[in-house]
Protein backbone atom coordinates (compact mmCIF):
# COMPACT_ATOMS: atom_id res chain seq x y z
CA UNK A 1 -20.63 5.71 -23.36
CA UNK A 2 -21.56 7.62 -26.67
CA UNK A 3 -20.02 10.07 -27.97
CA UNK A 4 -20.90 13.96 -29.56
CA UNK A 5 -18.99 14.42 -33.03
CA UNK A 6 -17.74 17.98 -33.22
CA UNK A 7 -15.95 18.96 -36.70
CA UNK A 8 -12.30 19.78 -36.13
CA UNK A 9 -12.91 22.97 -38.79
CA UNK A 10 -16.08 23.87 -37.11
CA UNK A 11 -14.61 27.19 -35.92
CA UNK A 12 -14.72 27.88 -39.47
CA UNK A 13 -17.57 26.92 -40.80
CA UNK A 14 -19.88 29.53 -42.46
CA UNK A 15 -22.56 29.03 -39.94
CA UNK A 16 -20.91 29.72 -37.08
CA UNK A 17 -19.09 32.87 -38.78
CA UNK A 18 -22.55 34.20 -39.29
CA UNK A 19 -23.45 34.46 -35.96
CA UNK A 20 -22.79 37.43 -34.14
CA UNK A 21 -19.47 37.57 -32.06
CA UNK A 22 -21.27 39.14 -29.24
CA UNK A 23 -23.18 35.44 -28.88
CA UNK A 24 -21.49 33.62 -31.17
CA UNK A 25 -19.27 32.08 -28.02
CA UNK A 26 -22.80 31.46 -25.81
CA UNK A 27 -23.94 29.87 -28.43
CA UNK A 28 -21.37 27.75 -29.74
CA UNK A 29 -21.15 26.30 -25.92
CA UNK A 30 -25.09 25.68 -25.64
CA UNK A 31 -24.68 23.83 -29.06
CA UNK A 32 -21.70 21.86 -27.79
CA UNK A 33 -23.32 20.47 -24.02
CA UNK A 34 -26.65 20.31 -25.65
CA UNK A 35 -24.82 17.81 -28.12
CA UNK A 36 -23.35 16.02 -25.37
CA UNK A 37 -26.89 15.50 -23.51
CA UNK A 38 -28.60 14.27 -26.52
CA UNK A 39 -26.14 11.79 -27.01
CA UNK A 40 -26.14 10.62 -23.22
CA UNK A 41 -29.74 10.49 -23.52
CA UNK A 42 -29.98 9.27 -27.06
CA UNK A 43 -32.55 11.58 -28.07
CA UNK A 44 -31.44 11.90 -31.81
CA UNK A 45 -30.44 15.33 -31.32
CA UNK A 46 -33.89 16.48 -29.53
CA UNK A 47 -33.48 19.21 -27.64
CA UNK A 48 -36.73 19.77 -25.13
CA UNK A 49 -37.02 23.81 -24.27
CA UNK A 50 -37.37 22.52 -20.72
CA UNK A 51 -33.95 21.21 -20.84
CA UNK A 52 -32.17 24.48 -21.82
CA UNK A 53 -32.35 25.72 -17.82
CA UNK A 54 -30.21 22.36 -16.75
CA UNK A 55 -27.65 22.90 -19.67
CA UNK A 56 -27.99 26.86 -18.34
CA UNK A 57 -28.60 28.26 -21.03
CA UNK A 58 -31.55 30.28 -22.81
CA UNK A 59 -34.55 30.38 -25.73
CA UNK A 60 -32.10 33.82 -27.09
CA UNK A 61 -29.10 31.70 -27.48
CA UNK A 62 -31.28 28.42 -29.19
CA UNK A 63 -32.79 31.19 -31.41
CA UNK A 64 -29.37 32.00 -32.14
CA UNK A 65 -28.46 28.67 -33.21
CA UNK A 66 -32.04 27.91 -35.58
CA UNK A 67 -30.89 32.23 -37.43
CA UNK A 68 -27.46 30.52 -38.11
CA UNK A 69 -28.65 26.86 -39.84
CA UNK A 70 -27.30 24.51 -36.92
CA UNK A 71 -30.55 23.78 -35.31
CA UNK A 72 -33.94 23.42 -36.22
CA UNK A 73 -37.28 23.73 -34.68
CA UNK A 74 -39.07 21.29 -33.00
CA UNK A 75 -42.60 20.22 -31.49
CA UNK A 76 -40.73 19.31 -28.03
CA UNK A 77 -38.58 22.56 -28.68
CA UNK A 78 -35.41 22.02 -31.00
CA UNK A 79 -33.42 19.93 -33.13
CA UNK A 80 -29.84 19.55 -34.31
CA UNK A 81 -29.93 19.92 -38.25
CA UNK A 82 -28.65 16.63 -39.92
CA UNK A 83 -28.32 14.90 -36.97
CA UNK A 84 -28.08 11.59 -38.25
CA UNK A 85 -25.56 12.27 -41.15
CA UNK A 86 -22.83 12.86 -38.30
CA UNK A 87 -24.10 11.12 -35.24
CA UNK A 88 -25.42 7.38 -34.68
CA UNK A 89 -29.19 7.29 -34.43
CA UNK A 90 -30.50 5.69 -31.08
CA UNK A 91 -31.36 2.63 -32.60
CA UNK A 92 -27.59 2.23 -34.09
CA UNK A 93 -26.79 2.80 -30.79
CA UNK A 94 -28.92 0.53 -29.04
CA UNK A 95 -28.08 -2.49 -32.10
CA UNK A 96 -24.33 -1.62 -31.17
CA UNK A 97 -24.93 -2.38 -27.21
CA UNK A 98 -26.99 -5.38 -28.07
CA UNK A 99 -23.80 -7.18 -29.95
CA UNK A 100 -21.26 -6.01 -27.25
CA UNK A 101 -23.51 -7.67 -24.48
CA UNK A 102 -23.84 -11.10 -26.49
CA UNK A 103 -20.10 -10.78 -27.54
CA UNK A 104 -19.08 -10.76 -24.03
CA UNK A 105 -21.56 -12.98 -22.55
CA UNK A 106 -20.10 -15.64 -25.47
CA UNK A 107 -16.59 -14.49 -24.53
CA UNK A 108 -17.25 -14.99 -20.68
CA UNK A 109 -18.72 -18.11 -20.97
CA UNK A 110 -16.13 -19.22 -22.92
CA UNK A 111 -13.34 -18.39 -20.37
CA UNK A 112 -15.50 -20.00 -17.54
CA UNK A 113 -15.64 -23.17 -19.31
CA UNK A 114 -11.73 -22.80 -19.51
CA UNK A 115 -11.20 -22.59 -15.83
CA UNK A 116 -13.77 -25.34 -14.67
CA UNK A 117 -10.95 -27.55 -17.60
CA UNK A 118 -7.94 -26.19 -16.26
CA UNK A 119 -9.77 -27.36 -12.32
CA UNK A 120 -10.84 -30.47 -13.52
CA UNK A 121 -7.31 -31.03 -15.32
CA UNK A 122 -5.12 -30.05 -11.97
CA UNK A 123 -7.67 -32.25 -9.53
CA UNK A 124 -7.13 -34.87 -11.76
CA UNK A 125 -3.47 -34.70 -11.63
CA UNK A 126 -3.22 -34.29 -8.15
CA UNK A 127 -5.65 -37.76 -7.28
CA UNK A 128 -3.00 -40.20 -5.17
CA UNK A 129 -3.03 -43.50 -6.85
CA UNK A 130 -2.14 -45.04 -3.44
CA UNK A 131 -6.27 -43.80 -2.47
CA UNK A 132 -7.43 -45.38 -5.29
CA UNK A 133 -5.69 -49.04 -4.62
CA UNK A 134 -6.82 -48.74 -0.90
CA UNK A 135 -10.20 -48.46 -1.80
CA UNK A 136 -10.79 -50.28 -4.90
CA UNK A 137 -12.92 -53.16 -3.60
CA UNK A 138 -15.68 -50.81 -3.83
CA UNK A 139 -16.71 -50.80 -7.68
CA UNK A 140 -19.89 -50.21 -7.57
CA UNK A 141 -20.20 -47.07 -9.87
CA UNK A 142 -21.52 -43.88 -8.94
CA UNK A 143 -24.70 -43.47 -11.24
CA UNK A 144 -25.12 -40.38 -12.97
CA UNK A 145 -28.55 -39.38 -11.56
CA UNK A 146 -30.04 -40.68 -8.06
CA UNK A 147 -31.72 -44.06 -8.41
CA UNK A 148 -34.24 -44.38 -5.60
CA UNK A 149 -34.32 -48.28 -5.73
CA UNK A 150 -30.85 -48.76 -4.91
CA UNK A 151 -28.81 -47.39 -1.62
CA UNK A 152 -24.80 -46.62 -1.55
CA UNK A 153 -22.71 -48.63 -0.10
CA UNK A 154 -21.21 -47.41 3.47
CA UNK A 155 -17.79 -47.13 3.00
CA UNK A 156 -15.39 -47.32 6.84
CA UNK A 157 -11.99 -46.04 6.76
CA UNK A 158 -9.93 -49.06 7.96
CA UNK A 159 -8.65 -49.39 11.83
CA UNK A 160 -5.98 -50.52 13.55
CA UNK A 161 -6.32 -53.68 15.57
CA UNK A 162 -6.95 -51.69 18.55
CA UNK A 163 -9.77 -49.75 17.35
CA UNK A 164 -8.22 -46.85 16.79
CA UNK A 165 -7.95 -44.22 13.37
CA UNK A 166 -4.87 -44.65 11.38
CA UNK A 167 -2.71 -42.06 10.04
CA UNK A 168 -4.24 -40.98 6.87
CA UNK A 169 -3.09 -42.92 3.86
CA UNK A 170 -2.07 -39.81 1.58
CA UNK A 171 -0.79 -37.22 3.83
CA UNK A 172 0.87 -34.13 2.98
CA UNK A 173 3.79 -32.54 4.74
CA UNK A 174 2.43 -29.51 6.20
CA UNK A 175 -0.05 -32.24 7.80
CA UNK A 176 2.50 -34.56 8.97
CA UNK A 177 4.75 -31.80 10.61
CA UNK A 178 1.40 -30.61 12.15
CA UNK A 179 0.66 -33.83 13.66
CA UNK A 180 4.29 -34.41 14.99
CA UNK A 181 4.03 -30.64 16.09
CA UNK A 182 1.21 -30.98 18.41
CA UNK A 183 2.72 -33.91 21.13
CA UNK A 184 5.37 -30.72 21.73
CA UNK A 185 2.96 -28.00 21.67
CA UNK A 186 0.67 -29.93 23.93
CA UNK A 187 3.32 -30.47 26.53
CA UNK A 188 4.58 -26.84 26.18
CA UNK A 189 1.85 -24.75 25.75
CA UNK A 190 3.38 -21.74 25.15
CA UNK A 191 5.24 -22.94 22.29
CA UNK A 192 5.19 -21.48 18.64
CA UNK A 193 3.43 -24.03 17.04
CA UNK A 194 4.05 -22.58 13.21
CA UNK A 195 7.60 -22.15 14.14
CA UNK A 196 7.99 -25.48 15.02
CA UNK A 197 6.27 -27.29 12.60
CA UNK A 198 8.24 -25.28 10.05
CA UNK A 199 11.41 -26.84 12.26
CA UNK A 200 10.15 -29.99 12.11
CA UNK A 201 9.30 -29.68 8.51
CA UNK A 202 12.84 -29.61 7.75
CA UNK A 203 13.40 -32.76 9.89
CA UNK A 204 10.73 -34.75 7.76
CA UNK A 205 12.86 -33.40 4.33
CA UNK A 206 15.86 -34.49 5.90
CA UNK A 207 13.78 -38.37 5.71
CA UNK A 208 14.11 -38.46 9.25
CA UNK A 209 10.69 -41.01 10.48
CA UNK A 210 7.86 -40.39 12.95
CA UNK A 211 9.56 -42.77 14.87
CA UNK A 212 12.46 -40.35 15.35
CA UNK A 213 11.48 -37.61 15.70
CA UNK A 214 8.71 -38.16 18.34
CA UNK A 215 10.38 -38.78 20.79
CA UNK A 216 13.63 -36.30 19.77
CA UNK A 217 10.21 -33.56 20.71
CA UNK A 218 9.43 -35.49 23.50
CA UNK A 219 13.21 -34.90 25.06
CA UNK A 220 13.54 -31.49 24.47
CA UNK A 221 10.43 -31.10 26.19
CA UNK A 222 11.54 -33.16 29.09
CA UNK A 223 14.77 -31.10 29.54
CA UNK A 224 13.07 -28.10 28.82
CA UNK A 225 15.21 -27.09 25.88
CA UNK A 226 13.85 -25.02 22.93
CA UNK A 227 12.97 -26.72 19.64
CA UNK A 228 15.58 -25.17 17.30
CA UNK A 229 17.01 -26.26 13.96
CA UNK A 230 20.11 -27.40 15.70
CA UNK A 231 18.39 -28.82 18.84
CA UNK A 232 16.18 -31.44 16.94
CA UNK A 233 19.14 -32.50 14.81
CA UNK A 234 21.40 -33.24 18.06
CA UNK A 235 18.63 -35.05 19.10
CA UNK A 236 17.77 -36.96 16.05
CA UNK A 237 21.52 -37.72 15.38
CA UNK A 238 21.44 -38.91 19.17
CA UNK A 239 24.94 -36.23 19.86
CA UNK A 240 25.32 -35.38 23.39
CA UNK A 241 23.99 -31.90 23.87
CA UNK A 242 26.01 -28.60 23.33
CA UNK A 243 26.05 -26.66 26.21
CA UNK A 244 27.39 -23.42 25.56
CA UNK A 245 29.71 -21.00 27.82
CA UNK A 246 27.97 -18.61 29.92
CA UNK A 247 29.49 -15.44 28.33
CA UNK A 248 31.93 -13.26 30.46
CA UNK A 249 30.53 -9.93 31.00
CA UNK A 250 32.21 -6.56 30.40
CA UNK A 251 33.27 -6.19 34.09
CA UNK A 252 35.06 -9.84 34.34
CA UNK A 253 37.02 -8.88 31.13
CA UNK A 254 37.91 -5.35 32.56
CA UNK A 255 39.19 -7.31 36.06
CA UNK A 256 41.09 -9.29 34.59
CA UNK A 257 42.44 -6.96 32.05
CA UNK A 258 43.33 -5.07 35.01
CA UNK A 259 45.17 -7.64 37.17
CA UNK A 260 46.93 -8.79 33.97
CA UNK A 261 48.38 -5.32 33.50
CA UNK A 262 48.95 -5.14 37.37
CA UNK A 263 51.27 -8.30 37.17
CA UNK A 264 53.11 -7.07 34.21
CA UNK A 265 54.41 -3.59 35.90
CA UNK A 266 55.44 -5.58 38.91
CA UNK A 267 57.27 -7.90 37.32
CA UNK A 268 58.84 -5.36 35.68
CA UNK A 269 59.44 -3.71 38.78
CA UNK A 270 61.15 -6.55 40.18
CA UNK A 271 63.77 -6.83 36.66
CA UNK A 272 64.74 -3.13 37.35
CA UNK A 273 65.49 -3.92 40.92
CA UNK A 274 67.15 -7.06 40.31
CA UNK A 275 69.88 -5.34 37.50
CA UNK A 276 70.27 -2.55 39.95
CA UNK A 277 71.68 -4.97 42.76
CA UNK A 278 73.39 -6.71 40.21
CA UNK A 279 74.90 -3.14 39.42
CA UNK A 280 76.08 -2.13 42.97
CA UNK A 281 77.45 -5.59 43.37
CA UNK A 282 79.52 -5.51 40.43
């Protein structure tokens, strides 16, 4: 973006004193927005005549400006006087644009680089060393270009000694509860499977093993009890299970309220009759 220099003391200046205040105002703004489109189109203060109908203004009020000193004329039409003694030429401006653009082609290259360090830095960090002992009998090193005379070695992840996959050697614990999630899920289908896992999640902090907590799933799903927070821990601490109360409802508590009061008034009943025989008799 460029910008149109306009002397703060320019409603002052001689010049524009001399013009006529009938036009001096219609002028003024055609000098002002015809500054502001030379700069946007860095035409060193050019001014075609074609352009005064898109600035809406007129040959009278340019004529104006050229009687008062502040513009000149010009093959294409006219010309801001002095241009370049208050505004950058195009090619300042142009020179200027080139050194931002290589400034902040430098700069973003340079914070690139940073990130693809700070990447390499946290991937290194984060490598298991527990991968890197399981799998260091192969050593043949990667070379740093392809070498078409030579083939890569097939590496197998180890099995079990019935065939099967093993757990993964460096798992983490959003994977693990996952895994222990999905026995439960599978035998109740219309489980919560991320609010589970999250349950179970807890289990695994608590150092509880896949061991125990297998089959803790297993009998809640058996029973058809809810996997809760408390649920899995009865079951992993092998307590019997809480049952709770049904809860009375309002209309057993106001029966009984009821008979309660009911029982009171007649025994009281009975008191006043028994002191009033024990009146007479006396």
């Amino acid at each position: 973006m460029g910008w149109f220099k306009i002397d703060d003391q320019l409603f002052s200046h001689p010049k524009v004193l001399s013009i006529d205040p009938r036009y001096r105002l219609a002028a003024m703004g055609l000098f002002t927005l015809a500054g502001a489109w030379s700069s946007a189109y860095l035409t060193d203060g050019v001014v075609p005549k074609q352009s005064l109908s898109s600035l809406q203004a007129s040959d009278k009020q340019a004529q104006v400006l050229i009687k008062a000193g502040l513009w000149d004329p010009h093959p294409l039409g006219y010309v801001f006087h002095d241009w370049a003694d208050y505004n950058p030429t195009r090619d300042e401006v142009l020179a200027k644009r080139q050194v931002r653009a290589a400034a902040g082609k430098i700069g973003g290259e340079h914070s690139a680089s940073k990130r693809a360090s700070k990447v390499q830095a946290n991937a290194s960090a984060s490598a298991s060393p527990i991968v890197d002992v399981c799998f260091d009998h192969v050593s043949t090193p990667v070379p740093a270009r392809p070498d078409p005379t030579t083939t890569a070695p097939t590496v197998l992840p180890p099995t079990t000694s019935n065939g099967a996959a093993p757990v993964p050697v460096v798992e983490s614990l959003i994977q693990r509860a996952g895994r222990l999630t999905k026995g439960y899920t599978d035998d109740e289908p219309m489980s919560n499977f991320v609010a589970i896992r999250g349950i179970v999640k807890k289990a695994i902090t608590a150092d509880h093993t896949d061991a125990e907590i297998v089959p803790a799933l297993k009998r809640l799903a058996r029973d058809g009890r809810g996997v809760t927070t408390e649920t899995l821990r009865i079951e992993l601490q092998g307590l019997p299970a809480q049952r709770s109360q049904p809860k009375r409802s309002t209309t057993d508590e106001r029966v009984m309220a009821g008979l309660t009061l009911a029982a009171m008034y007649e025994k009281q009943e009975q008191e006043e009759e028994w002191n009033a025989q024990k009146q007479l008799k006396s």
